[in-house]
PDB file of N, CA and C in Angstrom:
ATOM      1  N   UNK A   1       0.859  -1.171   0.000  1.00  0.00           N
ATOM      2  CA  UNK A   1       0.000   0.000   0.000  1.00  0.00           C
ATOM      3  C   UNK A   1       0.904   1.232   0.000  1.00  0.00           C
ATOM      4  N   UNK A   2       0.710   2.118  -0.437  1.00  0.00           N
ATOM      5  CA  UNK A   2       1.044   3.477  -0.525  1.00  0.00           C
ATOM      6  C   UNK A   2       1.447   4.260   0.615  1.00  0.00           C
ATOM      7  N   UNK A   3       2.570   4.925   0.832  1.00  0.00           N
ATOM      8  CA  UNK A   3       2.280   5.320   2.286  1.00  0.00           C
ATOM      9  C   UNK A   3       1.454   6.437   2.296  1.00  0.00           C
ATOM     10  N   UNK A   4       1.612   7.673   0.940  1.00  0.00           N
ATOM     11  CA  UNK A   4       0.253   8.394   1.123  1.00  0.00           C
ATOM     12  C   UNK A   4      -0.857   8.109   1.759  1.00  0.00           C
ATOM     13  N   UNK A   5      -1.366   6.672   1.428  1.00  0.00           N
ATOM     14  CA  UNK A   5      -2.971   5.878   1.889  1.00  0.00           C
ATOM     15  C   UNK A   5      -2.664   6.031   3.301  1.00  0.00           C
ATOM     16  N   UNK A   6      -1.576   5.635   3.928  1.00  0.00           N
ATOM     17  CA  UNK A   6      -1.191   4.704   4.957  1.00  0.00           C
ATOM     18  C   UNK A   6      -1.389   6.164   6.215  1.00  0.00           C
ATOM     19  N   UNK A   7      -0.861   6.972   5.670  1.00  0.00           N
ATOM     20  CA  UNK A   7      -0.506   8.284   6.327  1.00  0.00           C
ATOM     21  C   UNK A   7      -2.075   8.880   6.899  1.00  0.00           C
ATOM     22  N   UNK A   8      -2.812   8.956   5.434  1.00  0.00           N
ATOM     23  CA  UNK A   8      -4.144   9.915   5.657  1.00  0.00           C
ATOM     24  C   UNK A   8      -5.057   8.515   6.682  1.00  0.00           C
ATOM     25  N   UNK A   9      -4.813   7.131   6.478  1.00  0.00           N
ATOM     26  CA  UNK A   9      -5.310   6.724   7.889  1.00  0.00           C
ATOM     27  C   UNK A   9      -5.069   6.822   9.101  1.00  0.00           C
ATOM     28  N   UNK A  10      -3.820   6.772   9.743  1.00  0.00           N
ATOM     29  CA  UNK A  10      -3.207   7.220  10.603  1.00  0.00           C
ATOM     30  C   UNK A  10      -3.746   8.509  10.825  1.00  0.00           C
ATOM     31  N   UNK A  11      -3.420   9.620  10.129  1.00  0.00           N
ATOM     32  CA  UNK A  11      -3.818  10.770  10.597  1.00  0.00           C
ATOM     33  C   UNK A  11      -5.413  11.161  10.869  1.00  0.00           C
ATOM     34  N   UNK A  12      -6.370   9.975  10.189  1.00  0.00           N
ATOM     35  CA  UNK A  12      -7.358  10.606  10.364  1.00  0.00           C
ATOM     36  C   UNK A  12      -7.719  10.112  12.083  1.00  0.00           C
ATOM     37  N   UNK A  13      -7.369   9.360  12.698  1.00  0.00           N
ATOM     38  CA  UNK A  13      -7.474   8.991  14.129  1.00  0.00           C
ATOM     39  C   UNK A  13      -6.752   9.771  15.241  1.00  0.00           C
ATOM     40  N   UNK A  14      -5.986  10.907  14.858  1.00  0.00           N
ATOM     41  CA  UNK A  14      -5.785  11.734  15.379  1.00  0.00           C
ATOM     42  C   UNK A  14      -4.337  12.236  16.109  1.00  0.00           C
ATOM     43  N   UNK A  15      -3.403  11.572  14.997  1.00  0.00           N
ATOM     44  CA  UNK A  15      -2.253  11.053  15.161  1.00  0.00           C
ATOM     45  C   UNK A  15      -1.355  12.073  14.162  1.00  0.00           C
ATOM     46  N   UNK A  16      -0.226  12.294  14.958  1.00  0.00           N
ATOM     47  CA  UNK A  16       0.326  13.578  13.889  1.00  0.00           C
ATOM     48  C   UNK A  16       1.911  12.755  13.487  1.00  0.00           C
ATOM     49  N   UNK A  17       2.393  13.234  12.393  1.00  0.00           N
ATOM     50  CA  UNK A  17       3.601  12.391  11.411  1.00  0.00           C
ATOM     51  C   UNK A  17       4.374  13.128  12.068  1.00  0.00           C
ATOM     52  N   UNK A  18       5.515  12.668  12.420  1.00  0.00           N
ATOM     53  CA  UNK A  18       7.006  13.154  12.029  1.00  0.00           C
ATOM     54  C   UNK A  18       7.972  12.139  11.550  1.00  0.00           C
ATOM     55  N   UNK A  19       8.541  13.301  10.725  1.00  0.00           N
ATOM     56  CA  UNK A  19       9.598  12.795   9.203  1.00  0.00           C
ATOM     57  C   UNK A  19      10.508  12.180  10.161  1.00  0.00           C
ATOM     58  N   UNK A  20      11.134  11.138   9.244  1.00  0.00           N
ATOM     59  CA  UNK A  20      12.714  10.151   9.898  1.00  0.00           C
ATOM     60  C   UNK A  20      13.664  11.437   9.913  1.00  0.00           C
ATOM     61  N   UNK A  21      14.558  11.371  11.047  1.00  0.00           N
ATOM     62  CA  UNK A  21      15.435  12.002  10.532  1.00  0.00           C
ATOM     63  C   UNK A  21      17.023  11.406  10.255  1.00  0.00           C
ATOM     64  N   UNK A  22      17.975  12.217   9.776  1.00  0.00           N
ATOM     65  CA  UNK A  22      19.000  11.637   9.354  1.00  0.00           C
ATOM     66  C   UNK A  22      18.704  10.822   8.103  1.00  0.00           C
ATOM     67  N   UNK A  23      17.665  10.696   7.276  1.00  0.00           N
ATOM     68  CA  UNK A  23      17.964   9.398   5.995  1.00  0.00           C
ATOM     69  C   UNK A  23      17.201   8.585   6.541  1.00  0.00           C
ATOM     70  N   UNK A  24      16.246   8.279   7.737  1.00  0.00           N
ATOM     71  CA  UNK A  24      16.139   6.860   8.217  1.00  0.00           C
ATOM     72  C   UNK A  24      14.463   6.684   7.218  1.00  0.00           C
ATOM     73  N   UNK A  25      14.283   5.397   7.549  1.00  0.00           N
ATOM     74  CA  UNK A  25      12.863   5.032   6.977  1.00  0.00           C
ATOM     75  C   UNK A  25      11.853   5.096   7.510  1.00  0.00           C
ATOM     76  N   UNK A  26      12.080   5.307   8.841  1.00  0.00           N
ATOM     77  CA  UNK A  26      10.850   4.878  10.181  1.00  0.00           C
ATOM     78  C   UNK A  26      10.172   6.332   9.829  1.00  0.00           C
ATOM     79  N   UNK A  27       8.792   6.283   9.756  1.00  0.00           N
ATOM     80  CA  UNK A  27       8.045   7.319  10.029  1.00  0.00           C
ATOM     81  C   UNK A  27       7.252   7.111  11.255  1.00  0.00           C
ATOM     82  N   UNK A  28       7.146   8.055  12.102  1.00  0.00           N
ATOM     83  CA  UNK A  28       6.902   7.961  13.309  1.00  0.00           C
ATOM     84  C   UNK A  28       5.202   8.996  13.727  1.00  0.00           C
ATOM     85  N   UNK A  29       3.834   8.034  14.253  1.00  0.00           N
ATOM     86  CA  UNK A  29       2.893   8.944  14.370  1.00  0.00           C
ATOM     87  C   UNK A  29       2.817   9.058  15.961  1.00  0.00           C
ATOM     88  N   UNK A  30       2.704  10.193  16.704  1.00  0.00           N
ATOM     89  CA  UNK A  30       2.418   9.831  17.727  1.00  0.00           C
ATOM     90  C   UNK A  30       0.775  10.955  18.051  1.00  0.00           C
ATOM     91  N   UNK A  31       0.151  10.292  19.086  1.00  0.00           N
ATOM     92  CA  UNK A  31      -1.303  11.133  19.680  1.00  0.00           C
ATOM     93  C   UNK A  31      -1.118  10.647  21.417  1.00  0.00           C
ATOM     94  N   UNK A  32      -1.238  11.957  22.003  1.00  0.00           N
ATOM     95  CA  UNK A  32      -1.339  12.041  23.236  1.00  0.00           C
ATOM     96  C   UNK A  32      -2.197  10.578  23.691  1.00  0.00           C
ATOM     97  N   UNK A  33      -1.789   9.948  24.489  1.00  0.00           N
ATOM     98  CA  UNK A  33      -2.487   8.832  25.617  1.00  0.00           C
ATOM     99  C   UNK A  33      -2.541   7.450  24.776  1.00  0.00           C
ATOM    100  N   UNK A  34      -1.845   7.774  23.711  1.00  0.00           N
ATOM    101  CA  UNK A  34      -1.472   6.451  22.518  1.00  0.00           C
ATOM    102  C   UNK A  34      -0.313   5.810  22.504  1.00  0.00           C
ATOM    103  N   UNK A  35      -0.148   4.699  22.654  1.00  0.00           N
ATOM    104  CA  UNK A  35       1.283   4.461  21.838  1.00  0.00           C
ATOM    105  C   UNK A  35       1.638   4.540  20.203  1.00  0.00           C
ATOM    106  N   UNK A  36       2.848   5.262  19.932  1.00  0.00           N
ATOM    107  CA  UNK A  36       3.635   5.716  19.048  1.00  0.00           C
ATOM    108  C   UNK A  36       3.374   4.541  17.752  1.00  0.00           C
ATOM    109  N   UNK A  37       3.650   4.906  16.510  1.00  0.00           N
ATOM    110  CA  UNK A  37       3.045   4.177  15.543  1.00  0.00           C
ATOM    111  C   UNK A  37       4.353   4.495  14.588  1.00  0.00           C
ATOM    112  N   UNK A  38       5.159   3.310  14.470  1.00  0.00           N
ATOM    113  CA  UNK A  38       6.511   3.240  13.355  1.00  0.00           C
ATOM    114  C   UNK A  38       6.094   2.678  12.542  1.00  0.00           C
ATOM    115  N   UNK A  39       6.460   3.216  11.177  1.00  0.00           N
ATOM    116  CA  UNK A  39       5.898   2.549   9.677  1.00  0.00           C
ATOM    117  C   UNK A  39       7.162   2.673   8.791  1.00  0.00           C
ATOM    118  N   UNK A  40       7.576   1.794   8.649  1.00  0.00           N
ATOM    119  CA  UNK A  40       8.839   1.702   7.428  1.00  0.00           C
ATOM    120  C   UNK A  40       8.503   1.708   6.360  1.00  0.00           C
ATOM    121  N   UNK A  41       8.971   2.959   5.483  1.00  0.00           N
ATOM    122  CA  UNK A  41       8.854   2.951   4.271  1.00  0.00           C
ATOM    123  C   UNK A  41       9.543   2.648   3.220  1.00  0.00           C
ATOM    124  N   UNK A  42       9.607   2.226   2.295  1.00  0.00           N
ATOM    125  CA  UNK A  42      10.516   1.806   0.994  1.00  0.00           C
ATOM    126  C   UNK A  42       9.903   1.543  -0.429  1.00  0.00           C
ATOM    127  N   UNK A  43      10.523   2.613  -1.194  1.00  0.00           N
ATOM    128  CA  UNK A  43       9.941   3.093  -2.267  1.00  0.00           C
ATOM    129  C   UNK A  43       8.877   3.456  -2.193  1.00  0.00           C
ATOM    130  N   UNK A  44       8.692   4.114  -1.020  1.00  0.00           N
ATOM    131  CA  UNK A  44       7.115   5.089  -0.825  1.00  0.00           C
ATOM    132  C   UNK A  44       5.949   3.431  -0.770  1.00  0.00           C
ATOM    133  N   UNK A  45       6.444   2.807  -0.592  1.00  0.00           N
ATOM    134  CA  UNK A  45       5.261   1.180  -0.158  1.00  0.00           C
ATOM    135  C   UNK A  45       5.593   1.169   1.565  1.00  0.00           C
ATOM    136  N   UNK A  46       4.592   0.683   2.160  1.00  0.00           N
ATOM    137  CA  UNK A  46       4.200   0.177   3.045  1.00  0.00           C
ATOM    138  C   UNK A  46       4.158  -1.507   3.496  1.00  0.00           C
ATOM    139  N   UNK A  47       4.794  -2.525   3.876  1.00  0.00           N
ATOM    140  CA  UNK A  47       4.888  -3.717   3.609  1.00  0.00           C
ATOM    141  C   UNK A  47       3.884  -4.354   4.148  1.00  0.00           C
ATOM    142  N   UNK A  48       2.995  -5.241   3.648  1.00  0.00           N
ATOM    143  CA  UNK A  48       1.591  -6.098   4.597  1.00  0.00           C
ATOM    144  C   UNK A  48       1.842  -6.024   6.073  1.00  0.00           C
ATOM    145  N   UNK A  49       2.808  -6.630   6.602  1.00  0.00           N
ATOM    146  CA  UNK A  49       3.140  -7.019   7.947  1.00  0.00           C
ATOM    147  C   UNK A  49       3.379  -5.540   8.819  1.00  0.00           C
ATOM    148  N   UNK A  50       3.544  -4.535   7.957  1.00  0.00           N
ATOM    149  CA  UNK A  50       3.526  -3.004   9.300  1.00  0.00           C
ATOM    150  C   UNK A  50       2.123  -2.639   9.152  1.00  0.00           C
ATOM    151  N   UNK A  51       1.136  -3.285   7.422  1.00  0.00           N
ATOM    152  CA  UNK A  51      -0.088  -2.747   7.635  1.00  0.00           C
ATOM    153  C   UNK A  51      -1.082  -3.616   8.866  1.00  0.00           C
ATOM    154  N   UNK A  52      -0.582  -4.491   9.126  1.00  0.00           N
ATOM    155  CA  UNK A  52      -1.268  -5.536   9.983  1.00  0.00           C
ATOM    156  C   UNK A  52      -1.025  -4.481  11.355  1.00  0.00           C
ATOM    157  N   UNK A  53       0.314  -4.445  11.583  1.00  0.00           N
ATOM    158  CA  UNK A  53       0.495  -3.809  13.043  1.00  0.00           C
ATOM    159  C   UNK A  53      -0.546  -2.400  13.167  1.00  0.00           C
ATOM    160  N   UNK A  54      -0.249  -1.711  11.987  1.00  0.00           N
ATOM    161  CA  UNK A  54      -1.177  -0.638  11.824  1.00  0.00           C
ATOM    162  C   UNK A  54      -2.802  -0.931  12.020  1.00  0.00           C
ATOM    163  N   UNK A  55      -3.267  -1.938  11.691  1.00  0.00           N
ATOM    164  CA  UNK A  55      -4.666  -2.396  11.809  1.00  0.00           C
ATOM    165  C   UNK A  55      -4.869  -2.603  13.507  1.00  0.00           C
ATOM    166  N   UNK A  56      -4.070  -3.513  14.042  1.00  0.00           N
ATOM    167  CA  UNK A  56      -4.362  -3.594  15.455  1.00  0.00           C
ATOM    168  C   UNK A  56      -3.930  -2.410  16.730  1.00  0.00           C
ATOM    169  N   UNK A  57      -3.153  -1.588  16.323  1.00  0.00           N
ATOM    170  CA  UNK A  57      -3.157  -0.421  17.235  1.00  0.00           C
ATOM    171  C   UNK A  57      -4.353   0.597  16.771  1.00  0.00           C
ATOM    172  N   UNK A  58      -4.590   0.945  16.158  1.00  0.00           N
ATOM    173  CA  UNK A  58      -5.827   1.631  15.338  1.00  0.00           C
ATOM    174  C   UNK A  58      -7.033   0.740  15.935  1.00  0.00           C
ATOM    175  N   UNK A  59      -6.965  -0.382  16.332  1.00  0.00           N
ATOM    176  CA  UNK A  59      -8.442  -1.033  17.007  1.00  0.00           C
ATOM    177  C   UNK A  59      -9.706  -1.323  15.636  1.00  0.00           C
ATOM    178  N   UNK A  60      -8.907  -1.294  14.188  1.00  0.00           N
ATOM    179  CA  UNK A  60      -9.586  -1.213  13.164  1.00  0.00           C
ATOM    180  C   UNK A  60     -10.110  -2.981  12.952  1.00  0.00           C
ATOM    181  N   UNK A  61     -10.831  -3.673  12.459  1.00  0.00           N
ATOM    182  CA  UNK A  61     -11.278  -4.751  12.043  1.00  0.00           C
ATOM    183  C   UNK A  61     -10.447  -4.802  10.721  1.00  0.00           C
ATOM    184  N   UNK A  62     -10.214  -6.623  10.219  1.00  0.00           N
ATOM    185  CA  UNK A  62      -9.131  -6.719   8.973  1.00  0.00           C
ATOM    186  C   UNK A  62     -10.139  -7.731   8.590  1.00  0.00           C
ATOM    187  N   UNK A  63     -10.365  -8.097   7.272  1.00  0.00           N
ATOM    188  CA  UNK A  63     -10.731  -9.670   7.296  1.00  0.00           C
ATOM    189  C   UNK A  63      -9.742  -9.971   6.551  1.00  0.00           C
ATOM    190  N   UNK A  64      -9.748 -11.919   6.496  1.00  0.00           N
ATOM    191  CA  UNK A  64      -9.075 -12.674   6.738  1.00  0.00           C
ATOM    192  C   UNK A  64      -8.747 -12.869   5.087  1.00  0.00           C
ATOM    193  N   UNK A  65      -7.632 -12.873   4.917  1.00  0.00           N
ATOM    194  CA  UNK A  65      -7.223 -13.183   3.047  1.00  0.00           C
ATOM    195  C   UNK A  65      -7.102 -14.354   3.490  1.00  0.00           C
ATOM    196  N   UNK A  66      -6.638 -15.114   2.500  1.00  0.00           N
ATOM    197  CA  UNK A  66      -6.349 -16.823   2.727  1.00  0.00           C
ATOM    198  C   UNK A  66      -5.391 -17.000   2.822  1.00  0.00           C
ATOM    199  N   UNK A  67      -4.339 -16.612   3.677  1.00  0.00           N
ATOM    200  CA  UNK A  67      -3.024 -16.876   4.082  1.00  0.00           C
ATOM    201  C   UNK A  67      -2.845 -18.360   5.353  1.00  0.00           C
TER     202      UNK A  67
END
């Protein structure tokens, strides 16, 4: 997924970005009384397995692909 996509979900729950710094990949969301939300990016993609982590701190529902 896109991290554009990835970003405007995150942010719409009330969670604000800050950029990696130094070169790094980690984008970092944090919201007061939350724990912190790291998303590695590469080539501007998002990899399944940080969107999963992203699904369960967000408290969002996933259904099940056939994995």
């Amino acid at each position: 997924m896109r991290f554009s996509e990835v970003r405007l979900i995150i942010e719409s729950h009330g969670y604000t970005h800050h950029q990696p710094r130094g070169g790094g990949s980690h984008h970092i969301f944090r919201k007061a009384g939350a724990d912190l939300i790291s998303v590695p990016v590469h080539d501007n993609q998002v990899k399944r397995i940080y969107l999963k982590d992203v699904v369960k701190k967000l408290s969002l529902t996933q259904e099940d692909d056939d994995e």
